[in-house]
Protein backbone atom coordinates (compact mmCIF):
# COMPACT_ATOMS: atom_id res chain seq x y z
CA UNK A 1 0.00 0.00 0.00
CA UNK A 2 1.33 3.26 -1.20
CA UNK A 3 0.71 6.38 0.84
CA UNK A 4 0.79 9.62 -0.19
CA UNK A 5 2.56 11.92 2.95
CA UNK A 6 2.18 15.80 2.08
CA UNK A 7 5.17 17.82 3.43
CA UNK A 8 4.53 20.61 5.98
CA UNK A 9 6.28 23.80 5.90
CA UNK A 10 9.58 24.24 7.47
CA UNK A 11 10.55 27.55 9.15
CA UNK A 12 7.45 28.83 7.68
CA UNK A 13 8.42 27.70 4.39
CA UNK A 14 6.05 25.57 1.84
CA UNK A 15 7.90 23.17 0.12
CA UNK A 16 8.64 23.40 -3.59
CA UNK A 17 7.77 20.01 -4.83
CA UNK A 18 3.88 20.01 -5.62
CA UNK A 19 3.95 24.09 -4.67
CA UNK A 20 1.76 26.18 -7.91
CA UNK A 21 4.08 27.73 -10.28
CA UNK A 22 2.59 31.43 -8.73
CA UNK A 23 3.49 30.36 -5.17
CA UNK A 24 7.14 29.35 -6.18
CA UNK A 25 7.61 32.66 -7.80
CA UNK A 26 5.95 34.68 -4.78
CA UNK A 27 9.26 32.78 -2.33
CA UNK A 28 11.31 33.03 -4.94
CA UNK A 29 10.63 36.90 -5.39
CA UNK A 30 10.26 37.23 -1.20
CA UNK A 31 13.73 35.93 -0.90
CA UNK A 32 15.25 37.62 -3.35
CA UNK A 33 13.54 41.46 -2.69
CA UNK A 34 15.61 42.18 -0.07
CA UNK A 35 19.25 41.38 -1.81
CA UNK A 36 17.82 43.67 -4.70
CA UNK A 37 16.66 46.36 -2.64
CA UNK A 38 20.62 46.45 -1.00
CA UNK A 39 21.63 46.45 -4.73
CA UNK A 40 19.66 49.35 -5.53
CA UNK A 41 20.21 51.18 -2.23
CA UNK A 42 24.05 50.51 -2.93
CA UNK A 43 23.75 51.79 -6.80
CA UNK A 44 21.74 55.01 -5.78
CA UNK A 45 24.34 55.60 -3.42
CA UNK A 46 27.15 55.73 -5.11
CA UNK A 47 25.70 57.05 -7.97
CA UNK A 48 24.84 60.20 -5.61
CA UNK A 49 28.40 60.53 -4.36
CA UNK A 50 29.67 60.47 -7.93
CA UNK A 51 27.67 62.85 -8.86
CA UNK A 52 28.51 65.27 -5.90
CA UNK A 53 32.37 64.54 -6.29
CA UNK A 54 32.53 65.06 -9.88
CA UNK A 55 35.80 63.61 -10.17
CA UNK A 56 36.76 61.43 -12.66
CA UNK A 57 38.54 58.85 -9.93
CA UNK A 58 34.60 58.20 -8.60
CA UNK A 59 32.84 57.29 -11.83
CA UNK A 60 29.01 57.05 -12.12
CA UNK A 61 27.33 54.04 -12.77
CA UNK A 62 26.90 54.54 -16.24
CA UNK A 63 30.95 54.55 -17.02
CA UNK A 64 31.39 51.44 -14.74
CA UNK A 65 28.04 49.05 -16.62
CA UNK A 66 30.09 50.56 -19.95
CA UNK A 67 33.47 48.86 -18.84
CA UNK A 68 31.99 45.77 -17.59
CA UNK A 69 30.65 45.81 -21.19
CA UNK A 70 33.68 46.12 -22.25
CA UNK A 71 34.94 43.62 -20.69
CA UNK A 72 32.28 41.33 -21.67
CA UNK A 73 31.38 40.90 -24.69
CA UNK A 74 34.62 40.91 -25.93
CA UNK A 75 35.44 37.27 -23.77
CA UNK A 76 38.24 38.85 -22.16
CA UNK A 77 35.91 38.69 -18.78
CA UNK A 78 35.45 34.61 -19.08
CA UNK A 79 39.41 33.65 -20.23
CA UNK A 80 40.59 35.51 -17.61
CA UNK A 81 38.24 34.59 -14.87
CA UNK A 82 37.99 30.86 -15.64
CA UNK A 83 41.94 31.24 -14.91
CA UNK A 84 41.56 32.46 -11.79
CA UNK A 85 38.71 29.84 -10.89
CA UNK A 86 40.93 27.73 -11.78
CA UNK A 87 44.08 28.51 -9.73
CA UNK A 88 41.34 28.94 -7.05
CA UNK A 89 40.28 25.44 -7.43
CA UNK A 90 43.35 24.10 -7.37
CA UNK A 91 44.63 25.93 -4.31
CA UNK A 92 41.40 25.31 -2.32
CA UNK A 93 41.37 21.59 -3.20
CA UNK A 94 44.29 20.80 -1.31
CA UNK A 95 43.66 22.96 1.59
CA UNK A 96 40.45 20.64 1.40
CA UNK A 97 42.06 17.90 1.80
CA UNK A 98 44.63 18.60 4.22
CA UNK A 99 42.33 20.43 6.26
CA UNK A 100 39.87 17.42 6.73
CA UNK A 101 43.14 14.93 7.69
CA UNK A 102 44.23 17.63 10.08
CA UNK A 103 41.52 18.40 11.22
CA UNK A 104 39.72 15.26 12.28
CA UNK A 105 43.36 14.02 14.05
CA UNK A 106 43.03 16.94 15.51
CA UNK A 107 39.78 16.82 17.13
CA UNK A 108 40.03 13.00 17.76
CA UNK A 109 43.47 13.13 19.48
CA UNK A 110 44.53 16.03 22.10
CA UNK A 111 48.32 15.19 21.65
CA UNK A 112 47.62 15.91 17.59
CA UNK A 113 45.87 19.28 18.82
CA UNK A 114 48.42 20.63 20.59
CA UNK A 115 50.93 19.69 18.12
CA UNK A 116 48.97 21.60 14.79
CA UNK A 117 47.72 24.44 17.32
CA UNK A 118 51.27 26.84 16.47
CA UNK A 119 50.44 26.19 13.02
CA UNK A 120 46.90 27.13 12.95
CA UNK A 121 47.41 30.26 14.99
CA UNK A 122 49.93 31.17 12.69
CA UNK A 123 48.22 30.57 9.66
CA UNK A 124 45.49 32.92 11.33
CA UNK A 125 47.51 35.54 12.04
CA UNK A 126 49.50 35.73 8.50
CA UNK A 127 48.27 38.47 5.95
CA UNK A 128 47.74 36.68 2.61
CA UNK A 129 50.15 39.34 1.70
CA UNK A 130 52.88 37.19 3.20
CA UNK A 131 51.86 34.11 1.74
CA UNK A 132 51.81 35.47 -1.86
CA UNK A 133 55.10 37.19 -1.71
CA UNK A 134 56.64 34.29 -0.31
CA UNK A 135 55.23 32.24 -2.61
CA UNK A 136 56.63 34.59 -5.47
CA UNK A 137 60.14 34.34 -4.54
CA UNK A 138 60.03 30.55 -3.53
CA UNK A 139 58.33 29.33 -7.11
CA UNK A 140 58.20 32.05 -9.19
CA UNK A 141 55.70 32.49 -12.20
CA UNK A 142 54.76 28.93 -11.88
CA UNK A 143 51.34 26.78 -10.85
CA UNK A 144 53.09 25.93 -7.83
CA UNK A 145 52.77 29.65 -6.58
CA UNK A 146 48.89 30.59 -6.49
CA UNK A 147 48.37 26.92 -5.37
CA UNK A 148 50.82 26.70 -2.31
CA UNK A 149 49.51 30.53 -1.26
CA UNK A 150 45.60 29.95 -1.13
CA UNK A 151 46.48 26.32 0.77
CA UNK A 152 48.19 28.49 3.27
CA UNK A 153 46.04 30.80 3.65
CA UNK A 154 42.83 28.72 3.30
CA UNK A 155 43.78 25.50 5.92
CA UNK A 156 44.30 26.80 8.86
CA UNK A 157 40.61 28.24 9.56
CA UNK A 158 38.57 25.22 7.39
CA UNK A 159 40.64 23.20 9.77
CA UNK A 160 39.00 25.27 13.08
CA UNK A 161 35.62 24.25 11.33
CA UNK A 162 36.63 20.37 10.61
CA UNK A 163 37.43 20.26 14.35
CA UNK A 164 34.06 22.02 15.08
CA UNK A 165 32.28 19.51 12.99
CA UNK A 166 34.15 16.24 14.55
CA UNK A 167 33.18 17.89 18.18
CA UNK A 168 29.63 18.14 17.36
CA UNK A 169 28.65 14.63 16.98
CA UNK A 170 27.01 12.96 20.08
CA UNK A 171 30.01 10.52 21.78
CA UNK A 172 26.77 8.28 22.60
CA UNK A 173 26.33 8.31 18.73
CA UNK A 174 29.62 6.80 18.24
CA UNK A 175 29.46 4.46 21.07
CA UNK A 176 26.23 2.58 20.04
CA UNK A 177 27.89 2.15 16.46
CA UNK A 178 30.60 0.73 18.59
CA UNK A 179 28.67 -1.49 20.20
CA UNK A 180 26.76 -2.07 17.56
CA UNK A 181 30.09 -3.37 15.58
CA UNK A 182 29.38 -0.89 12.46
CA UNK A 183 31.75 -1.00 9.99
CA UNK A 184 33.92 2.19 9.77
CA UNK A 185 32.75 2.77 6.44
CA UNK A 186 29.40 2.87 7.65
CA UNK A 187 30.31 4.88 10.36
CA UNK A 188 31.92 7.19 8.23
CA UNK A 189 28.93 7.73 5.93
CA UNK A 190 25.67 7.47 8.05
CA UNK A 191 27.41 9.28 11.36
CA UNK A 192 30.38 11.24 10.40
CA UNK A 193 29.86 12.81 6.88
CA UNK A 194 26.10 14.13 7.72
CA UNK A 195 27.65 15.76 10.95
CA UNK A 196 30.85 17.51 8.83
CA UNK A 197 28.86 18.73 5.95
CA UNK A 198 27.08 21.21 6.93
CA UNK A 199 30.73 22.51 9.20
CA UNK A 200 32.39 21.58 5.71
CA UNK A 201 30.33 23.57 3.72
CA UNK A 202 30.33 26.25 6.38
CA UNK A 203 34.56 26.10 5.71
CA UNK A 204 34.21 26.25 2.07
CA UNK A 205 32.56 29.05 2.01
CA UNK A 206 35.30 31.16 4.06
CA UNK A 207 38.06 29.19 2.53
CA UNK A 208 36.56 30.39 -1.08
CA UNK A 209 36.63 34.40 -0.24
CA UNK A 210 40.35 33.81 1.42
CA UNK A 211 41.11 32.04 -1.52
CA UNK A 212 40.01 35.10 -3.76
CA UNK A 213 41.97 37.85 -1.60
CA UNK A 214 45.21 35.53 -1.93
CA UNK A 215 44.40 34.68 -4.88
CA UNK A 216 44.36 38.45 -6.32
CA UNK A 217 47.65 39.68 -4.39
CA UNK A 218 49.57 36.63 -6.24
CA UNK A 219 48.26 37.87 -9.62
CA UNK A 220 48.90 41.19 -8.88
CA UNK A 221 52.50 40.61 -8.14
CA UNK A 222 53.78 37.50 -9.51
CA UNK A 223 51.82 36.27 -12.58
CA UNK A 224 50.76 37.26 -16.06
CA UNK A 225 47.05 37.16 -16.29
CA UNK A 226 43.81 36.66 -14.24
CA UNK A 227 41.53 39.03 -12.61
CA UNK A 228 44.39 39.98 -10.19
CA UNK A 229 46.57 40.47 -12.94
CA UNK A 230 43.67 42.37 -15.08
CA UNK A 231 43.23 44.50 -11.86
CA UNK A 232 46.61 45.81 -11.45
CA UNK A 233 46.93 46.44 -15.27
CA UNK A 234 43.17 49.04 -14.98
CA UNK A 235 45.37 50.82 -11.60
CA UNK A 236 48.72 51.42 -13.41
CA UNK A 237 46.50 52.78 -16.29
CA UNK A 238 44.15 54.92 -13.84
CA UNK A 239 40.99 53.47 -14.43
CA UNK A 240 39.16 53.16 -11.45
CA UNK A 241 35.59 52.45 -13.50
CA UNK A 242 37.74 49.32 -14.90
CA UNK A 243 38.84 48.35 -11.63
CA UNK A 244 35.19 48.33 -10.25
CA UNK A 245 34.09 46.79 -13.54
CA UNK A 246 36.68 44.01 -13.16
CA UNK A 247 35.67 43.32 -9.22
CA UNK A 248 31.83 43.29 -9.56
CA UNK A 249 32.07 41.15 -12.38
CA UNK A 250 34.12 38.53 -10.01
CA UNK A 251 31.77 39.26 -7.68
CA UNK A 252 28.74 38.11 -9.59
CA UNK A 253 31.00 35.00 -10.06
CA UNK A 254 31.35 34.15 -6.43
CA UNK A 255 27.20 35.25 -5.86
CA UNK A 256 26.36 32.39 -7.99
CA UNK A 257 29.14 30.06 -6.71
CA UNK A 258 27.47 30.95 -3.17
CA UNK A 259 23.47 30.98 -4.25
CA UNK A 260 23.68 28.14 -6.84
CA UNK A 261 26.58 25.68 -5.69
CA UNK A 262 27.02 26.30 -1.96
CA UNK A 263 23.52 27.10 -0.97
CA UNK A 264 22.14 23.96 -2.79
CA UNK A 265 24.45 21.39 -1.62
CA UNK A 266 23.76 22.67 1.95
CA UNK A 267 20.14 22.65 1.25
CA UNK A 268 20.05 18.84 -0.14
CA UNK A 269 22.73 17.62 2.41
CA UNK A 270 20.57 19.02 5.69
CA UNK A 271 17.22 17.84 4.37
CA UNK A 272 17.58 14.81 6.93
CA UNK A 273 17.95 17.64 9.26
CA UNK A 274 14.63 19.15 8.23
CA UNK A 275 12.98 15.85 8.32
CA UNK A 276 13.51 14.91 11.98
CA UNK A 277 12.01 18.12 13.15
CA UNK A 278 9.11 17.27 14.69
């Protein structure tokens, strides 16, 4: 016998499977009004000051949606960006990894803790600055250098939030599986993984705008192309409407990195969460 279970709304929220195409647009629009209205508020602003200042080192909003035209439609925007995503991806990656080794040790054993703690302050307290220019003069031009700086300057806090994650499941949990005689790869993926992701995710998302400021300083300084690269090029020539054109379009990258990558992993790897609420 099949039984048909209707879903009730979580947080106040109705959700989307079965929901009327006009309803899904009305949550869509709710949740998305207020981001636009800081947008505008944001625009109007600066658009204001521009026009006050009258200089040409604060350009209106016209000259900067006329760059990031610009840089566009002529595909300079996507080669150089994908670059950078890519070194970004890279670097990231293996602060990934070695931050989930680390991190777990870490949390599991207090002898491992107090060993990685120096590190992890460290890597805290050093400007990405450091890393990059370091990284520079150790490997020069190459991959190695825009890699080796983000995992720097990424590990030490997605470790913090590994260890976080690892601290937040129930000891009871892991003594019943114990008991129990669960395999570790059971263990791993029914007890461990649904407690880290959401800490993991959490991590990624800092770990992804540290990797962007390193990310940018190494470009500026060491390398050939990217955005950082594209950055310094619109200074040195005095174009401040390029420079902004140049950051919001990364931003807009990292906005849908956040909203359609991030945010939907989070929202699919919770939704065991959601369904144990009573």
């Amino acid at each position: 016998m099949t039984e048909v279970v209707h879903s009730r709304p979580q947080d106040g929220r109705d959700e989307v499977h079965g929901a009327k195409p006009g309803s899904v647009v009305r949550r869509i629009g709710r949740r998305l009004l207020p981001s636009a209205l800081f947008c505008v508020l944001v625009l109007s602003l600066w658009e204001a000051m521009a026009r006050a200042m009258a200089s040409p080192l604060v350009p209106v909003v016209g000259e900067i949606a006329q760059e990031i035209e610009r840089i566009v439609t002529g595909g300079l925007a996507f080669r150089q960006i994908a670059i950078t995503l890519g070194r970004i991806l890279l670097g990231f990656g293996a602060a990934f990894v070695v931050s989930l080794l680390v991190g777990i040790a870490a949390a599991r054993s207090d002898f491992v803790r107090r060993f990685f703690d120096p590190a992890i302050v460290l890597g805290l307290t050093v400007p990405g600055l450091v890393w990059a220019l370091l990284c520079v003069i150790w490997f020069g031009i190459g991959l190695a250098t825009p890699v080796v700086s983000i995992a720097l300057g990424v590990a030490p806090a997605m470790v913090l939030y590994v260890i976080q994650g690892v601290n937040a499941v129930d000891p009871e949990i892991i003594e019943m599986a114990h008991l129990f005689r669960l395999r570790p790869r059971d263990t791993l993926l029914h007890i461990w993984m649904p407690a880290l992701i959401p800490y993991l995710i959490g991590g990624s998302r800092v770990g992804l705008s540290l990797a962007w400021k390193v990310i940018v300083l190494v470009e500026l300084f060491g390398l050939s192309n990217g955005v950082g690269y594209q950055l310094n090029s619109e200074f040195s020539s005095q174009n401040v409407a390029g420079v902004l054109a140049w950051t919001i379009v990364f931003w807009l990258v990292m906005i849908f990195i956040e909203y359609g990558v991030l945010q939907t992993l989070e929202r699919y790897a919770t939704i065991w969460r959601r369904a144990t609420r009573p």
